[in-house]
C-alpha atoms as a PDB file:
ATOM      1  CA  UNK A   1      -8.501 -28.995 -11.607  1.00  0.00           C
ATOM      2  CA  UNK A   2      -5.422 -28.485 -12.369  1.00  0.00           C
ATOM      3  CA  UNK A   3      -2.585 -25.905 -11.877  1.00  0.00           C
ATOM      4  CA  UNK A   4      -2.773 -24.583 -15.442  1.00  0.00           C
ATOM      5  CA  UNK A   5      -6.350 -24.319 -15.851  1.00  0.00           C
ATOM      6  CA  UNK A   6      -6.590 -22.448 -12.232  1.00  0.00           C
ATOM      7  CA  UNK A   7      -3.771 -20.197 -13.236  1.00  0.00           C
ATOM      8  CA  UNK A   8      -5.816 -19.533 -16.295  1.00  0.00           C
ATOM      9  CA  UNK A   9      -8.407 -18.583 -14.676  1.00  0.00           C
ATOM     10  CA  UNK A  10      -7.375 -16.185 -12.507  1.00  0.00           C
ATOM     11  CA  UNK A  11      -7.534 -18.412  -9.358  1.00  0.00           C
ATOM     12  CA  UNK A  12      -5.258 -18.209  -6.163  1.00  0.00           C
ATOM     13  CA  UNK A  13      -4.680 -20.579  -3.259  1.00  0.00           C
ATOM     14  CA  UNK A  14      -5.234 -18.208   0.625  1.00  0.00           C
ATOM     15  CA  UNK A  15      -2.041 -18.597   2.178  1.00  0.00           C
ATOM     16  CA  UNK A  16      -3.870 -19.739   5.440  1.00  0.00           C
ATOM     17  CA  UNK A  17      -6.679 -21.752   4.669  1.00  0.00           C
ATOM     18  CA  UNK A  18      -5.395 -23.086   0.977  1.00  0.00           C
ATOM     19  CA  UNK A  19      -8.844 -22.450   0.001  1.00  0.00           C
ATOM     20  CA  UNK A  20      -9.280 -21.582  -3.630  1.00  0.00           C
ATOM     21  CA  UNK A  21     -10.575 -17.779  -4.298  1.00  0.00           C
ATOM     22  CA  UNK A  22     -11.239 -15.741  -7.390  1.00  0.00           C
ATOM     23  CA  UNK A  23      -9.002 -12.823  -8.300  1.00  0.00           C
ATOM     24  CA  UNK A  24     -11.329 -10.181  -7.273  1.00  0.00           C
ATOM     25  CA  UNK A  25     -12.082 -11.622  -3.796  1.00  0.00           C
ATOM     26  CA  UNK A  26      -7.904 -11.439  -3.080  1.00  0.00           C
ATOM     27  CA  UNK A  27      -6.616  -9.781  -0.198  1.00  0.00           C
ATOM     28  CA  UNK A  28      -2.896  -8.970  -1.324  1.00  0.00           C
ATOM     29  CA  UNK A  29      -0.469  -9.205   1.774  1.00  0.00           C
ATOM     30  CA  UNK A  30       2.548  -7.208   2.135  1.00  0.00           C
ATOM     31  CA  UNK A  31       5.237  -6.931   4.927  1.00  0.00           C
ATOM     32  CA  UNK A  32       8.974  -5.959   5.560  1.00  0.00           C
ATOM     33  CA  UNK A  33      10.497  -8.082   7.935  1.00  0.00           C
ATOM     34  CA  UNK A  34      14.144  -8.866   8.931  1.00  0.00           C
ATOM     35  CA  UNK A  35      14.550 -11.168   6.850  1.00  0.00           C
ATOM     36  CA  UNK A  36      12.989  -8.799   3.329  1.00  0.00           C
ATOM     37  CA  UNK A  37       9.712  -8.156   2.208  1.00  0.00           C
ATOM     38  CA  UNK A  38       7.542 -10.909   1.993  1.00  0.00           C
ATOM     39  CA  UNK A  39       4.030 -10.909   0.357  1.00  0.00           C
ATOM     40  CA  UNK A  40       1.043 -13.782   0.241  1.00  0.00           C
ATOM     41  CA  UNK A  41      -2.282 -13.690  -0.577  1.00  0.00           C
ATOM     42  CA  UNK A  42      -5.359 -14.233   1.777  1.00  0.00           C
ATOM     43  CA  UNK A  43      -9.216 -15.027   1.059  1.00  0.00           C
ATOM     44  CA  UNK A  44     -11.784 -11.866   2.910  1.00  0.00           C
ATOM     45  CA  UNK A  45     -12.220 -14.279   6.454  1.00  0.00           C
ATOM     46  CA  UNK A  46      -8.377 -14.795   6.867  1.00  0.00           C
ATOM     47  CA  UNK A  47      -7.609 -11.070   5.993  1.00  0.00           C
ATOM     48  CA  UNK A  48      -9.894 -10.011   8.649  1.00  0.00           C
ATOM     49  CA  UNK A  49      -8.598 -12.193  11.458  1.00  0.00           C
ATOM     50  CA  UNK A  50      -5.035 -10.835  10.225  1.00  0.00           C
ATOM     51  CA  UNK A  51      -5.980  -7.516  10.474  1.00  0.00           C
ATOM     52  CA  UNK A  52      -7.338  -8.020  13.844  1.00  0.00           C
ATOM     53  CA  UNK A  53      -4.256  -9.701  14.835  1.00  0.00           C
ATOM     54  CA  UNK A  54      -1.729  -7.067  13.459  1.00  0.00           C
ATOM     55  CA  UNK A  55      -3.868  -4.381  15.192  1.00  0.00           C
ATOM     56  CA  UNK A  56      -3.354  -6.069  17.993  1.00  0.00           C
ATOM     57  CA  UNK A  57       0.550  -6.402  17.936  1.00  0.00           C
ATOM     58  CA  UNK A  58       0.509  -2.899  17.036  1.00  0.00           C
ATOM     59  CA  UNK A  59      -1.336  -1.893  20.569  1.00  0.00           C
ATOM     60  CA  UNK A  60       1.277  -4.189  22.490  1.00  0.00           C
ATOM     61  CA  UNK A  61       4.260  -2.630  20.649  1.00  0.00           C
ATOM     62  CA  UNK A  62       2.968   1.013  21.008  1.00  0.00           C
ATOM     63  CA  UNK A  63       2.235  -0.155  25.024  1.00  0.00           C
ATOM     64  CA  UNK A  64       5.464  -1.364  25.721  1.00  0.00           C
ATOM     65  CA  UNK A  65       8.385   0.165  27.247  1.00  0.00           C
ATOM     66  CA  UNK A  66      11.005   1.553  25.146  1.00  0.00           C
ATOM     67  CA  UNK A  67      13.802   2.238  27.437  1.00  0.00           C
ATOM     68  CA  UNK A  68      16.918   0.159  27.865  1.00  0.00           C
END
């Protein structure tokens, strides 16, 4: 297919697999880094093992000493 005709029909590429996914089944991505916000989109499998690993950097960071 190509680009036009998925544009057209409302398909998007997951950032992390590149596998093709409809608009409804999108999992919109949103962070601000250093470096400026920075968004993607992910299919329902990838989001999950992203949320699962951003829960876990969360844990770490809230473990971690904060003194200097």
């Amino acid at each position: 297919m190509s680009e036009w005709i998925k544009k057209l029909m409302g398909l998007h590429q997951c950032f992390e697999c590149k596998q093709y996914i409809d608009k409804k089944d999108i999992y919109d991505v949103n962070l601000d880094t250093l470096e400026g916000p920075w968004n993607f989109k992910l299919c329902g499998v990838c989001a999950k093992d992203f949320d699962d690993m951003m829960k876990e950097l969360e844990e770490v960071i809230g473990e971690r000493d904060n003194n200097i």
